[in-house]
Protein backbone atom coordinates (compact mmCIF):
# COMPACT_ATOMS: atom_id res chain seq x y z
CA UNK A 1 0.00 0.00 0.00
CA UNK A 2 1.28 3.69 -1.06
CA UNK A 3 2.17 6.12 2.06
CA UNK A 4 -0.80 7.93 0.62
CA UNK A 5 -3.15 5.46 0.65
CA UNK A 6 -2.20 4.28 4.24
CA UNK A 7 -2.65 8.41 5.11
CA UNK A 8 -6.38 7.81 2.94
CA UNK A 9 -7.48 5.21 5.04
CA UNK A 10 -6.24 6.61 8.73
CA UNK A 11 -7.99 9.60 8.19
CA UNK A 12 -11.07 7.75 7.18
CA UNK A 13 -11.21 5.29 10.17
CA UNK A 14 -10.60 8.45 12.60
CA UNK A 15 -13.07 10.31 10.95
CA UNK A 16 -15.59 7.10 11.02
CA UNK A 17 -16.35 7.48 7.10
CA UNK A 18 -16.68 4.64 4.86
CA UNK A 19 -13.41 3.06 4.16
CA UNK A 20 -14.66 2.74 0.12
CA UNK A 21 -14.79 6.88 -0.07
CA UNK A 22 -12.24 7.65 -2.45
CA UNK A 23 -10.39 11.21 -2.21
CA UNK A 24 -11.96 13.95 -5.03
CA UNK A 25 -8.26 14.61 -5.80
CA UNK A 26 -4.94 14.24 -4.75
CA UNK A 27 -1.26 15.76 -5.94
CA UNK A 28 1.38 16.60 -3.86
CA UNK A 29 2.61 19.57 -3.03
CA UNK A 30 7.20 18.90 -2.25
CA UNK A 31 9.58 18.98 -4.94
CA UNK A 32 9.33 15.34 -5.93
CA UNK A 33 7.21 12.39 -5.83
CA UNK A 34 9.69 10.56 -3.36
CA UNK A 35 9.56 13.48 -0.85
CA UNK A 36 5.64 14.03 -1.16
CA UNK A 37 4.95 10.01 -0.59
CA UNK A 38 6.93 10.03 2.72
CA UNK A 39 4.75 13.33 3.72
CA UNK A 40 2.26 10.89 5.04
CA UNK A 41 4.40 9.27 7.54
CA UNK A 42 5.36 12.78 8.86
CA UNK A 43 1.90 14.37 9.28
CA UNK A 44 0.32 11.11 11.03
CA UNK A 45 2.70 11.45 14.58
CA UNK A 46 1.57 15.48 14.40
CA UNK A 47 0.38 14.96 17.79
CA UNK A 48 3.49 13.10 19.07
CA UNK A 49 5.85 16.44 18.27
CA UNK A 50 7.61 17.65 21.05
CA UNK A 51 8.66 21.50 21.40
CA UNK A 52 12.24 20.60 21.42
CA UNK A 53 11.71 19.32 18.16
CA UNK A 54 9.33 22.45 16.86
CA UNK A 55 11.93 24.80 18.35
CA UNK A 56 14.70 23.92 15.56
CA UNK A 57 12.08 25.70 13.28
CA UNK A 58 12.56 29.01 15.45
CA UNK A 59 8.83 29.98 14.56
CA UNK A 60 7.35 29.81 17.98
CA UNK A 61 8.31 30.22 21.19
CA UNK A 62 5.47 27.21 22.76
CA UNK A 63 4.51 23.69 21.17
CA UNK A 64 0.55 24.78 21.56
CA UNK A 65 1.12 28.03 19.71
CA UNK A 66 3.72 26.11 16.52
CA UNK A 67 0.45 23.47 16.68
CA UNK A 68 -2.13 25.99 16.07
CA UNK A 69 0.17 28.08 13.29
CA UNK A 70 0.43 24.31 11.49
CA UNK A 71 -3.08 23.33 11.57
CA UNK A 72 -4.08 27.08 10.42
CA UNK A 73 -1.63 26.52 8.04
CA UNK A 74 -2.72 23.33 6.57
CA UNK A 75 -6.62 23.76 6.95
CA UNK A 76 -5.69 26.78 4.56
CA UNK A 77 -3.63 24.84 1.67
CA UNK A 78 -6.28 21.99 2.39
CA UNK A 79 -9.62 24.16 1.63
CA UNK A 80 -7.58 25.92 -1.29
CA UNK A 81 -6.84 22.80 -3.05
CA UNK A 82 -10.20 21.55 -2.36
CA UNK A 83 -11.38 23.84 -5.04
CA UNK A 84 -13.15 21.97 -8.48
């Protein structure tokens, strides 16, 4: 199974939906195909970041407030490529 697919069908059992749903699109958005397939495996332990780890970005100064600046963040990109 592709990273993406294995991202598809996480976010489908957490959500309860119907494991058949298929996405309406899907692209990636990295430099390559290699980087953008293991994007998957990075968002899915979101929750398991620490701040020591969010502090090498030097964006934030707490873990809650680099959490809410990345889901604003992707909520954005997410409802803008949701567009058809």
């Amino acid at each position: 199974m592709q990273p993406i697919e294995r991202f598809w069908q996480s976010f489908l059992a957490v959500t309860g939906r119907d494991s058949s749903t298929r996405p309406v699109e899907c692209f990636h958005f990295d430099r390559s195909e290699q980087v953008a397939d293991a994007l998957p495996d990075l968002v899915l332990p979101f929750r398991e970041v620490t701040f020591d780890l969010c502090r090498r970005e030097g964006e934030d100064d707490t873990l809650a407030s680099w959490q809410r600046g990345h889901v604003s963040f992707f909520t954005a990109e997410g409802r803008d490529g949701l567009r058809v």
